[in-house]
Structures are given as structure tokens and as C-alpha cells.
Protein backbone atom coordinates (compact mmCIF):
# COMPACT_ATOMS: atom_id res chain seq x y z
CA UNK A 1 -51.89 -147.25 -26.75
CA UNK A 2 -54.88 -148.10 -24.42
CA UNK A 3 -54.73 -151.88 -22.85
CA UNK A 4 -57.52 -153.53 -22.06
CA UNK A 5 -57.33 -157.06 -19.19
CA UNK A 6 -58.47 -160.15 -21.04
CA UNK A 7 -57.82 -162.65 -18.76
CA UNK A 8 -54.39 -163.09 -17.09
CA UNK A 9 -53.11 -160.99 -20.09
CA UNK A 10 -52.83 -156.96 -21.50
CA UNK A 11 -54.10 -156.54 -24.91
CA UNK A 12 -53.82 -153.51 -26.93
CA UNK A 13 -57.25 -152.27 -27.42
CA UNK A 14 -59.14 -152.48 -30.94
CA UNK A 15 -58.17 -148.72 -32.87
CA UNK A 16 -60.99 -147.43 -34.55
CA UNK A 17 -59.88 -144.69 -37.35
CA UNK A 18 -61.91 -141.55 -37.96
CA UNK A 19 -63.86 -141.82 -41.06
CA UNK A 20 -63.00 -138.24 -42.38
CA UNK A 21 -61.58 -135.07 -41.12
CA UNK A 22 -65.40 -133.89 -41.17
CA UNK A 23 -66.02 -136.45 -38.20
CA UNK A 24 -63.31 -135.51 -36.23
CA UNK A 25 -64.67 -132.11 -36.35
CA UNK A 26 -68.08 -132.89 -36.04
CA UNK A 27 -67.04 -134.53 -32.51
CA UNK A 28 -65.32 -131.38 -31.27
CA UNK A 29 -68.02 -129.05 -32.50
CA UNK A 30 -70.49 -130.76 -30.20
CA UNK A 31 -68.21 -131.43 -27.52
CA UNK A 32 -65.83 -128.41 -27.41
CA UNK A 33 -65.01 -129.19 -23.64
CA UNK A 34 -62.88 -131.91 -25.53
CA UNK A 35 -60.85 -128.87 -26.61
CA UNK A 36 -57.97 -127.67 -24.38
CA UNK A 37 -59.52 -124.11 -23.29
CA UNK A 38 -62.79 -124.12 -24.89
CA UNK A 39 -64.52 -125.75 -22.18
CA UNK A 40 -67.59 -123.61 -22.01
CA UNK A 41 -67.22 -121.74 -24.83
CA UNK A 42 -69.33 -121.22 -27.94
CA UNK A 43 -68.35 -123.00 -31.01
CA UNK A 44 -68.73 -122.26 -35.19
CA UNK A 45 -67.84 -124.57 -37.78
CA UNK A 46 -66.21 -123.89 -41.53
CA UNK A 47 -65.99 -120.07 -40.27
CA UNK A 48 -64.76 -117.65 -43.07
CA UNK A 49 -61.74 -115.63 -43.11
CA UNK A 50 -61.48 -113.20 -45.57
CA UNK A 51 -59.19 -113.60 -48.30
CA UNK A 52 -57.42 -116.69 -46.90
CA UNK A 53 -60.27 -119.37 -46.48
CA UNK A 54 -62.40 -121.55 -44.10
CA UNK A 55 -60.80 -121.95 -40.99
CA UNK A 56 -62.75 -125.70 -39.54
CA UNK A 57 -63.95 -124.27 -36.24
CA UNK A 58 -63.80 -120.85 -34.05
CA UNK A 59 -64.30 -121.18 -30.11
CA UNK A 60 -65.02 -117.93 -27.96
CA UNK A 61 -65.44 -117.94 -24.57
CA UNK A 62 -66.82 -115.55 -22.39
CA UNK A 63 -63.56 -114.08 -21.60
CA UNK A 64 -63.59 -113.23 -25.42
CA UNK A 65 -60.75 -115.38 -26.16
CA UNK A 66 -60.83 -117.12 -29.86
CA UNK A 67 -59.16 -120.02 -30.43
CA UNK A 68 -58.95 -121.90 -33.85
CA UNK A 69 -59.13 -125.31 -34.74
CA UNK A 70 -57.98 -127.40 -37.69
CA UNK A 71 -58.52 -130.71 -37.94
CA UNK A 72 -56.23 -133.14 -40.12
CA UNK A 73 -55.90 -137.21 -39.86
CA UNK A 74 -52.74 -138.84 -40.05
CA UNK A 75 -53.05 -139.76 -43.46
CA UNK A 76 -53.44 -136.57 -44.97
CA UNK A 77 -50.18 -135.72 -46.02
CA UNK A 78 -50.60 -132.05 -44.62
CA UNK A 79 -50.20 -133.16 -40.97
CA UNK A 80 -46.80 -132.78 -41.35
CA UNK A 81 -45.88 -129.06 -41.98
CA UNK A 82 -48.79 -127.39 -44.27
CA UNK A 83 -50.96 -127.91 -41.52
CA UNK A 84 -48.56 -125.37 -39.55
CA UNK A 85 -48.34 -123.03 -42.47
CA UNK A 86 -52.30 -123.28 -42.73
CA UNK A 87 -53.46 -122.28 -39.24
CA UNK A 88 -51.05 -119.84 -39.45
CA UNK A 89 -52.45 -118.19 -42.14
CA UNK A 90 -56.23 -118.24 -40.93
CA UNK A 91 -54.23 -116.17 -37.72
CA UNK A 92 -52.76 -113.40 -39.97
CA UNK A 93 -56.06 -113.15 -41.64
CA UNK A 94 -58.08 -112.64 -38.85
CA UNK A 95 -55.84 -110.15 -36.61
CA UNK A 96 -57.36 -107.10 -37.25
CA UNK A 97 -60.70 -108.12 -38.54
CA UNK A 98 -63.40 -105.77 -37.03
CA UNK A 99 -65.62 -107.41 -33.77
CA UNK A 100 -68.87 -106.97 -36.34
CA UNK A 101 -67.69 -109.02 -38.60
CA UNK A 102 -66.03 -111.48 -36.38
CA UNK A 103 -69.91 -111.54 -34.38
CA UNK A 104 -71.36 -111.47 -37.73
CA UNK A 105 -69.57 -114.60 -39.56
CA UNK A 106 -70.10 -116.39 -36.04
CA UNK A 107 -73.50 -116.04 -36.04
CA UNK A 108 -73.80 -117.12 -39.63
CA UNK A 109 -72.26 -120.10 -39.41
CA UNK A 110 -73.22 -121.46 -35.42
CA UNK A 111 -76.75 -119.92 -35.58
CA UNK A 112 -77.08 -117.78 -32.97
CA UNK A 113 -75.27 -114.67 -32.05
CA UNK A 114 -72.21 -115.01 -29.51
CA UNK A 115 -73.67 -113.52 -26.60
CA UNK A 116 -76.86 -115.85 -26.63
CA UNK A 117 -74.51 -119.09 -27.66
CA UNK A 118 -72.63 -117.75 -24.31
CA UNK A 119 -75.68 -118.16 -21.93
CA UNK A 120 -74.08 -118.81 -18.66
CA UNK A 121 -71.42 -116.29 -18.96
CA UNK A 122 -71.41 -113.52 -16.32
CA UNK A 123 -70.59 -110.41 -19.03
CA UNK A 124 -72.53 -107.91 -20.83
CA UNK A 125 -73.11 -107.50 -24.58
CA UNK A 126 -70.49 -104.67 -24.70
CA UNK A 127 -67.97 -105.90 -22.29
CA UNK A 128 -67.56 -109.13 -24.35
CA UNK A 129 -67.93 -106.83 -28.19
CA UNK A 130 -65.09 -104.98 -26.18
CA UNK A 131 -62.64 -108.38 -25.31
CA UNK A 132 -63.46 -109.72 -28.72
CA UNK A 133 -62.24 -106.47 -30.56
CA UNK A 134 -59.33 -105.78 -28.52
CA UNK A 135 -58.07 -109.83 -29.12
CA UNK A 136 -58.61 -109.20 -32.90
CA UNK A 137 -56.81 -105.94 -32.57
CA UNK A 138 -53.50 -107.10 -30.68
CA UNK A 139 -53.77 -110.67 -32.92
CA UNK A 140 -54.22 -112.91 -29.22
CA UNK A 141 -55.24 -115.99 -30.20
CA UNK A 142 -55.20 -119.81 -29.38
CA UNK A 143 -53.95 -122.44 -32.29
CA UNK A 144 -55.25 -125.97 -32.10
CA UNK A 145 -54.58 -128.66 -34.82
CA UNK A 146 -56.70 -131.25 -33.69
CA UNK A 147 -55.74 -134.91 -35.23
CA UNK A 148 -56.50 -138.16 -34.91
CA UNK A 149 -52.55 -139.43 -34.26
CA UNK A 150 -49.50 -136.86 -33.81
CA UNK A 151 -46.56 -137.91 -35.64
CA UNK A 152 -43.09 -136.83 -33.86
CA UNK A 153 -42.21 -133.71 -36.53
CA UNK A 154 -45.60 -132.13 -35.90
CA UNK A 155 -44.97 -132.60 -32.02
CA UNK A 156 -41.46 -131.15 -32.54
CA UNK A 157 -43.12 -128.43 -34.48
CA UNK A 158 -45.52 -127.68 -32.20
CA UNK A 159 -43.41 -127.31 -28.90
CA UNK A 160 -41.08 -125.37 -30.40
CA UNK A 161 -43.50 -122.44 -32.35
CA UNK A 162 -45.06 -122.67 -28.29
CA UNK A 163 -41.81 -121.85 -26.96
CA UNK A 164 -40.54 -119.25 -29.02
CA UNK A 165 -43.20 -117.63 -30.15
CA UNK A 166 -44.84 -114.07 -28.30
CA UNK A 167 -47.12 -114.28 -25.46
CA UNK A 168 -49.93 -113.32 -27.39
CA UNK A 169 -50.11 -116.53 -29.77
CA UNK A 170 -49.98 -120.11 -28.32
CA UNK A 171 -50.14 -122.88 -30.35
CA UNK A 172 -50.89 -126.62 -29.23
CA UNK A 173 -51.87 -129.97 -30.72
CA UNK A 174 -54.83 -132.06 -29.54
CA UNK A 175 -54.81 -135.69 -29.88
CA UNK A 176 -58.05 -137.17 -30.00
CA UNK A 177 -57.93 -141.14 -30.75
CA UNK A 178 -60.72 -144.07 -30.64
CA UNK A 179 -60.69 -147.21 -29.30
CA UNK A 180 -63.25 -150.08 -29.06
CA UNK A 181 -63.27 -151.48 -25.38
CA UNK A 182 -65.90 -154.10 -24.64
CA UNK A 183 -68.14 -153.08 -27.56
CA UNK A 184 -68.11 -149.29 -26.44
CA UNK A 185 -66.48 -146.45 -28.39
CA UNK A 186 -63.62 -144.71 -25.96
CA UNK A 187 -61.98 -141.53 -27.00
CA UNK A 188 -57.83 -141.00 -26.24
CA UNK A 189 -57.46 -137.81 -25.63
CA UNK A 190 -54.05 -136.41 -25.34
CA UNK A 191 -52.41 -132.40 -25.39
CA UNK A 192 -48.87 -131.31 -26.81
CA UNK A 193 -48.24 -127.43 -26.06
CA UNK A 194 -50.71 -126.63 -23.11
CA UNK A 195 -48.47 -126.02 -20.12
CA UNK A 196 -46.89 -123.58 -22.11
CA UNK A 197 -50.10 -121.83 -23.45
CA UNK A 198 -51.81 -122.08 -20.09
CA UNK A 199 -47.86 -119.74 -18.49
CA UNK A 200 -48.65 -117.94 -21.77
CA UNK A 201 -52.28 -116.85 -20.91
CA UNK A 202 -51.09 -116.33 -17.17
CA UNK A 203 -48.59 -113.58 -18.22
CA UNK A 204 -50.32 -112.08 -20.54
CA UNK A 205 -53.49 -110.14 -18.97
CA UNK A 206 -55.83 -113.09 -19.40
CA UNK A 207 -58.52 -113.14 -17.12
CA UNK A 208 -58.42 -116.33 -15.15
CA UNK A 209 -61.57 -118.25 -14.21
CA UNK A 210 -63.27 -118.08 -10.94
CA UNK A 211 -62.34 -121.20 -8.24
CA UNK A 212 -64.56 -123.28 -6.56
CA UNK A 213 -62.90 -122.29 -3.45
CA UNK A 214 -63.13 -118.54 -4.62
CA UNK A 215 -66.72 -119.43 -4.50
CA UNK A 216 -66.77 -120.16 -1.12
CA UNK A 217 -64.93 -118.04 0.48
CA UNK A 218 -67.61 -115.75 -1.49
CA UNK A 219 -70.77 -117.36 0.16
CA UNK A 220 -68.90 -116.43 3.47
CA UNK A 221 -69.70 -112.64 3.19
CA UNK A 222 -72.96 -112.90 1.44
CA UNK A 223 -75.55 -110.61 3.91
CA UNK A 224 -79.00 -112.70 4.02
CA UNK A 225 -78.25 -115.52 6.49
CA UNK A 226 -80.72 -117.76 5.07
CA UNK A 227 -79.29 -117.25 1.43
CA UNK A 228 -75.67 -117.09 3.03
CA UNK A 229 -76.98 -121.29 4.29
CA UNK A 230 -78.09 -122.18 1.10
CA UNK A 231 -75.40 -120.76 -0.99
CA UNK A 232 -73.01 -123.06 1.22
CA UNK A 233 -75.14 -125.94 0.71
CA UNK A 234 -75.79 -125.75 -2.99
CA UNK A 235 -71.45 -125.75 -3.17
CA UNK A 236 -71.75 -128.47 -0.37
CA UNK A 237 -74.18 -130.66 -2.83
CA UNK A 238 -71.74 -129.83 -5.75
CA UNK A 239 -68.96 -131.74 -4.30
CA UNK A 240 -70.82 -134.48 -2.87
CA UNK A 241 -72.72 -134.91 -5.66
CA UNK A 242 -69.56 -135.09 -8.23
CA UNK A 243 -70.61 -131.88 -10.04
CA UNK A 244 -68.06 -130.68 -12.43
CA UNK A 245 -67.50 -126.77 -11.57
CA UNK A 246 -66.49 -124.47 -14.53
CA UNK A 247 -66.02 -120.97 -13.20
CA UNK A 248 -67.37 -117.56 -15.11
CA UNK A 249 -64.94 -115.08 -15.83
CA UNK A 250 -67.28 -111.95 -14.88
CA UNK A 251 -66.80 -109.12 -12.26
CA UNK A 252 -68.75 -111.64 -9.22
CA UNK A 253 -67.25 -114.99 -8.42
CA UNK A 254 -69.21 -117.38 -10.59
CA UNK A 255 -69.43 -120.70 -11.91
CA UNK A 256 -71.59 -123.51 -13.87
CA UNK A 257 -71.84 -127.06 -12.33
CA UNK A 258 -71.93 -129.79 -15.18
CA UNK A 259 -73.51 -133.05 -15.22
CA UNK A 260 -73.53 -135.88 -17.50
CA UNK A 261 -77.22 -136.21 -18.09
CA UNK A 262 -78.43 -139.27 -20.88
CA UNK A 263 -74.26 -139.36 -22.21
CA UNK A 264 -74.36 -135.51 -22.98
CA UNK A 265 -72.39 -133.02 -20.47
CA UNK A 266 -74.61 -130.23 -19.84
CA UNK A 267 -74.50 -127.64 -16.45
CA UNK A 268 -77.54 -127.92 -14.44
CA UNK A 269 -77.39 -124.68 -13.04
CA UNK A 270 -75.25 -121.53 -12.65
CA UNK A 271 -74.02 -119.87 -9.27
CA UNK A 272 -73.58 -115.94 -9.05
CA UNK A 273 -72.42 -115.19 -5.43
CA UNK A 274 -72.54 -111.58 -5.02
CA UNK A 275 -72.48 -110.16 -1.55
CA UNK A 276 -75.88 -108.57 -1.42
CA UNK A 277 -77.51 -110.37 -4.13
CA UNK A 278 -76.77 -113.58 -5.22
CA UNK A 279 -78.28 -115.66 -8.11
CA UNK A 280 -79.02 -118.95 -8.88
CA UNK A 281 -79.52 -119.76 -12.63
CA UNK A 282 -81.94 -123.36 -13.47
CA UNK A 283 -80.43 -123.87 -16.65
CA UNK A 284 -83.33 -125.39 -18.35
CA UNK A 285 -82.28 -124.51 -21.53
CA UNK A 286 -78.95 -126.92 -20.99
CA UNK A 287 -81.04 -129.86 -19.48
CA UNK A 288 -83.24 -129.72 -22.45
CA UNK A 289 -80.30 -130.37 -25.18
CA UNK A 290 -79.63 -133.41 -23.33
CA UNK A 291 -83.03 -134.56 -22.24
CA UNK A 292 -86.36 -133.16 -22.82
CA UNK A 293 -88.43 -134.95 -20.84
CA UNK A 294 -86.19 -134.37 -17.85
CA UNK A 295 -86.41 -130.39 -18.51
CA UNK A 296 -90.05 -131.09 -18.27
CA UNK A 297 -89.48 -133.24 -14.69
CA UNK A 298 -87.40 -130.08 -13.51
CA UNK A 299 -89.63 -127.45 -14.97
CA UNK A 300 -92.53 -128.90 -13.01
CA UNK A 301 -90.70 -129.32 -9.78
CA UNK A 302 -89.63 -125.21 -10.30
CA UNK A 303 -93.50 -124.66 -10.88
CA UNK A 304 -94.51 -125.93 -7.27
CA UNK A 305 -93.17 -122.40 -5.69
CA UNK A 306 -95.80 -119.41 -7.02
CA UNK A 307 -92.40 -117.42 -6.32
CA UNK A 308 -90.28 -119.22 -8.72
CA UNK A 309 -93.82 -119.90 -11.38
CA UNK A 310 -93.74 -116.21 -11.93
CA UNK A 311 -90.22 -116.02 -13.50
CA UNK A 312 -90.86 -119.13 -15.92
CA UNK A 313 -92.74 -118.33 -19.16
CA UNK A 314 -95.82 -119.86 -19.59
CA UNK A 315 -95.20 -121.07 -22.71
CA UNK A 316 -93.41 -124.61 -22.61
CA UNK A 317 -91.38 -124.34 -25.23
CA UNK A 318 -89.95 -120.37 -24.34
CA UNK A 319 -89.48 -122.10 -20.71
CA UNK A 320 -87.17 -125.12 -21.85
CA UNK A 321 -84.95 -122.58 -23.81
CA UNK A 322 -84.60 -120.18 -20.86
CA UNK A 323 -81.56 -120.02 -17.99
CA UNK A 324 -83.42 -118.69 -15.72
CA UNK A 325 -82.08 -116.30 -12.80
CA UNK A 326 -83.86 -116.42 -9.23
CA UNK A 327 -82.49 -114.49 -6.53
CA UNK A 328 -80.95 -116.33 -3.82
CA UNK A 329 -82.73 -114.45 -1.17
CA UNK A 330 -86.02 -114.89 -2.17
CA UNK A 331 -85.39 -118.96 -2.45
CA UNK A 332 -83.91 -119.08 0.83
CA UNK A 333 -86.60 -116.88 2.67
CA UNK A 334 -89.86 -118.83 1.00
CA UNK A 335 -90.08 -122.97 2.09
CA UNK A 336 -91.97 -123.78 -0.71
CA UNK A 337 -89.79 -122.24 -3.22
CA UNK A 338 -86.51 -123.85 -1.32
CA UNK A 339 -88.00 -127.42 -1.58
CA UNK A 340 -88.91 -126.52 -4.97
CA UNK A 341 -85.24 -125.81 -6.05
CA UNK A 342 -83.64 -128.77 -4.43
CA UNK A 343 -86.24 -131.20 -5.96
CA UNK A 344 -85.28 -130.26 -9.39
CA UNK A 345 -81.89 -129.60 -8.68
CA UNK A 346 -82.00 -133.40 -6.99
CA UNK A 347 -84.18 -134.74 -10.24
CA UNK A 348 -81.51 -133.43 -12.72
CA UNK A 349 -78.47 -134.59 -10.78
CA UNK A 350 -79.19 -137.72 -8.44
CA UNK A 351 -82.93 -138.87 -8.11
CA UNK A 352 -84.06 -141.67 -9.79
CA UNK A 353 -86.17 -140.79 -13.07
CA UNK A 354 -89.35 -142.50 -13.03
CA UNK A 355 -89.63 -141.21 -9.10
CA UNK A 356 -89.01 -137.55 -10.41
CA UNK A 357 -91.63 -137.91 -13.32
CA UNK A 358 -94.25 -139.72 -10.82
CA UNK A 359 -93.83 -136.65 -8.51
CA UNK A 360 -94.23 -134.09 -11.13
CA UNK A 361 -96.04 -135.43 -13.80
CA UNK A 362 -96.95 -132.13 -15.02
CA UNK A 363 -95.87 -128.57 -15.37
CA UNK A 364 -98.65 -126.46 -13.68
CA UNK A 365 -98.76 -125.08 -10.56
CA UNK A 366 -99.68 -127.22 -7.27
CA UNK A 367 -102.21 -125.60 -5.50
């Protein structure tokens, strides 16, 4: 129950129901960070598996770790114990199942293949067909029933299957209910099973996300002096600037800072601090889902520097669909490019909007 101050008094909130089990998925399709463990990873809906049926959405991140969710309402009769039986049987069906046609029915039914649905992840094209197949193989997955109310079997359920069942399953319930507070639409989210899955994942040979503070202690022995600085203050200006960090899982510390840009959550750019050679990613292509015009405001700022220009694409569209990678050293070592970076980075994250678009009101180069 959510209480909301009217007054001198607590009142209970106004409950809003979910108007099918389609909307409740719909929601967690385009905002799988809602998810417990799918924060940044790449999401299908009504995915196929084979001679058992159409599991309501697949999540793999770039760790290769596939988790699947089913969605039921409180009153469907089948929250209580078919829902179990159900999302049990999309598991058996798909241990084993080949990494083709795992890539292949994701693609099929997300539109686009894994690896470019994963852009910010720090892996190669084999090294994540490799993590995929050997999760299929061994039957490692995640179990979600997403719902819009728990009732106290299915939490029974739930925490005990977690409990006694091998490390290499975990199965949770998400909570996900709505509210109307002061005329705006609030979501109650709320987990049943995680501790548990997260021990689960620890023991079992899951590879844990980088740390902000792995990050920095990174930056420390990175070579270039001037990229060393500016590696430090791009993590300085994430915490000041109340960036949400989401770490890669890939051979060099890593990580994605996320925004909330227009009411969408989106990362603004990517961090790869590698010793000799670290990168910073402009996520354009993330910007762009959530605002257009404001890819446009960044895309110009980037344009200023001929250094950074010459990595963009021409083409406006092929730029706003790009996460594009500039070497830290060659930003830190060029002023123009350095005030070129922090202007969009600044645009995206903290600067006023009409100040942005009045600076760059275009996306060609400044002579």
C-alpha cells in the first residue's frame, strides 16, 4: 500500500489495475531495468520455444545470461500454481536449444540481432555466441513471473523452489503495481526471491559487473596523464551529476552512465578504462530513443572538434544510430575536442535546453 499526505491525514493512494497481461508486459519490454537483473540487457517479446510455446519475454545481457519472464494479473486464475508449472516448462524446453537458434528466434521477434541490441556491452560476437551456448547447454537460467499483485501461495512458492532448487536455476517474482498520486501514474515495484538468486549467481561462475569504484581505481594506472585527468573527471562529473552507473561485464573495467532524459532512462555515454587505451563511447544512438532533437544538440557540439567530426558519419541519420568510440587520449591531448566532449556531455545531462540548441544550432563543423 502506498500513502499519500492529504492534509493532517494518510490516505491510501488511488490503485490503478493493469488493463491486460499484454500491458504489463508491454511496460517491462520497454523498461527491462524494471526487471530484477535485466538492467541493461536486450529484451524479446512472445519468443518461441519449440514444442512447448511462447514464453512472454527473453532478456540477455551481455554476460549472456537469459532470463524469462511471464507475466500474469491477479485475476487470472493461473497466478496461483500453473503459472509455476508454466515457466517451468518454457525452462526445460529451452535447455539445450542450440545458440543459432536461440540468436535466431531473438532476432525475429526484438528486431535486431543480440549483439547489436547489446550496444554498450564490452564483448565480442563470439565471446557472447560462446556464454549464450554454454547457459543453454548447462540449463542456467533466471525465472521471473512478473504480476501485478503476489498473493501469499505464489510467494510461498516462489521462496521455496529459490531455496531448494540447484545453483544453476533461480526463480523470483516481480511485483509491479500502479498507483495514481496527484494525477501522475506511480509504479510499486517490489521483488520476492532476489537475495537468493543474486548468492545463487555469486556461487555459481557468474561474472559479476564492473564497480564504479573498480573504475577508479582503474583511471589510477591509465599511462597518458592528460587522459589519466579526464578519465577522473568524467567519474568525478558522474557522481556529482547523479549519473546512474551500470558496469560492463567485459575483460576492461567498464561501465554506462544513465540519465533520465524527456521521462525515458537512457546512458549518455560509455566508459572503457583500459590502461594504455581508454575509450569513451557518445552514445548517440541512446540519446536519440529518448530525444531526437537533443541527439541533434549533442551531435553538433561533438562536430566542433575536426578530431572527433572524423569519427561521426556524415549522414544524420547513420550518426544518431551510432555509439560512437573516441579514444581517451586523443580527447584529452586536443582543447578543442575536450571542450567539445564536455559540452555535449553537459547538454545531455545538466545544461539547460534552449541554451544547448542556441549554441549549436546545427550539425556542421565550426570553422
Amino acid at each position: 500500500m502506498v500513502l499519500v499526505k492529504d492534509g493532517d491525514r494518510w490516505a491510501a493512494a488511488d490503485p490503478r489495475s493493469w488493463g491486460s497481461e499484454a500491458d504489463l508486459e508491454q511496460v517491462l519490454a520497454d523498461h527491462p531495468y524494471l526487471i530484477p537483473g535485466c538492467d541493461s540487457a536486450a529484451v524479446a517479446r512472445q519468443f518461441a520455444i519449440a514444442g512447448v510455446g511462447v514464453v512472454d519475454l527473453v532478456c540477455t545481457d551481455e554476460f549472456g545470461t537469459i532470463t524469462l519472464i511471464e507475466c500474469k494479473l491477479a485475476r487470472n486464475a493461473e497466478i496461483r500454481r500453473a503459472v509455476i508449472g508454466q515457466i517451468f516448462a518454457y525452462a526445460s524446453g529451452l535447455t539445450g536449444t542450440s545458440e543459432p537458434d536461440f540468436s535466431t528466434e531473438f532476432a525475429r521477434r526484438s528486431g535486431s540481432s543480440l549483439l547489436s541490441a547489446l550496444p554498450e556491452a564490452d564483448v565480442d560476437a563470439d565471446e557472447l555466441s560462446h556464454r549464450i551456448g554454454a547457459n543453454l547447454a548447462a540449463g542456467r537460467l533466471r525465472l521471473v513471473v512478473a504480476v501485478d499483485a503476489i498473493t501469499s501461495e505464489l510467494r510461498a512458492i516462489i521462496e521455496y523452489l529459490n531455496v531448494h532448487l540447484g545453483d544453476s536455476v533461480s526463480i523470483m517474482a516481480l511485483e509491479l503495481g500502479r498507483v495514481l498520486v496527484g494525477g501522475a501514474e506511480v509504479l510499486v515495484p517490489a521483488t520476492y526471491g532476489a537475495e537468493v538468486a543474486d548468492r545463487k549467481a555469486a556461487t555459481s561462475g557468474v561474472r559479476r559487473r564492473w564497480s564504479a569504484e573498480d573504475l577508479e581505481g582503474a583511471a589510477e594506472n591509465v599511462v597518458d596523464a592528460p587522459a589519466r585527468d579526464f578519465v577522473q573527471e568524467l567519474l568525478s562529473y558522474a557522481q556529482t551529476s547523479g549519473a546512474v552507473v551500470q558496469g560492463g561485464g567485459g575483460r576492461a573495467p567498464s561501465a554506462g552512465f544513465y540519465y533520465v532524459i524527456d521521462g525515458t532512462r537512457v546512458s549518455v555515454w560509455s566508459l572503457y578504462v583500459k590502461e594504455d587505451d581508454p575509450i569513451l563511447a557518445f552514445n548517440l544512438g541512446s540519446i536519440a530513443r529518448a530525444s531526437r532533437d537533443l541527439a541533434l544538440t549533442c551531435l553538433a557540439a561533438l562536430r566542433q572538434s575536426r578530431v572527433l567530426a572524423g569519427k561521426l558519419p556524415e549522414d544524420e541519420n547513420l550518426a544518431l544510430g551510432r555509439y560512437t568510440e573516441f579514444p581517451a587520449v586523443g580527447i584529452a591531448n586536443d582543447p578543442v575536442a575536450l571542450q567539445s566532449v564536455w559540452s555535449a556531455i553537459e547538454c545531455a545531462t545538466r545544461r539547460p535546453r534552449d541554451v544547448c540548441d542556441s549554441t549549436f544550432p546545427s550539425g556542421r563543423l565550426t570553422e
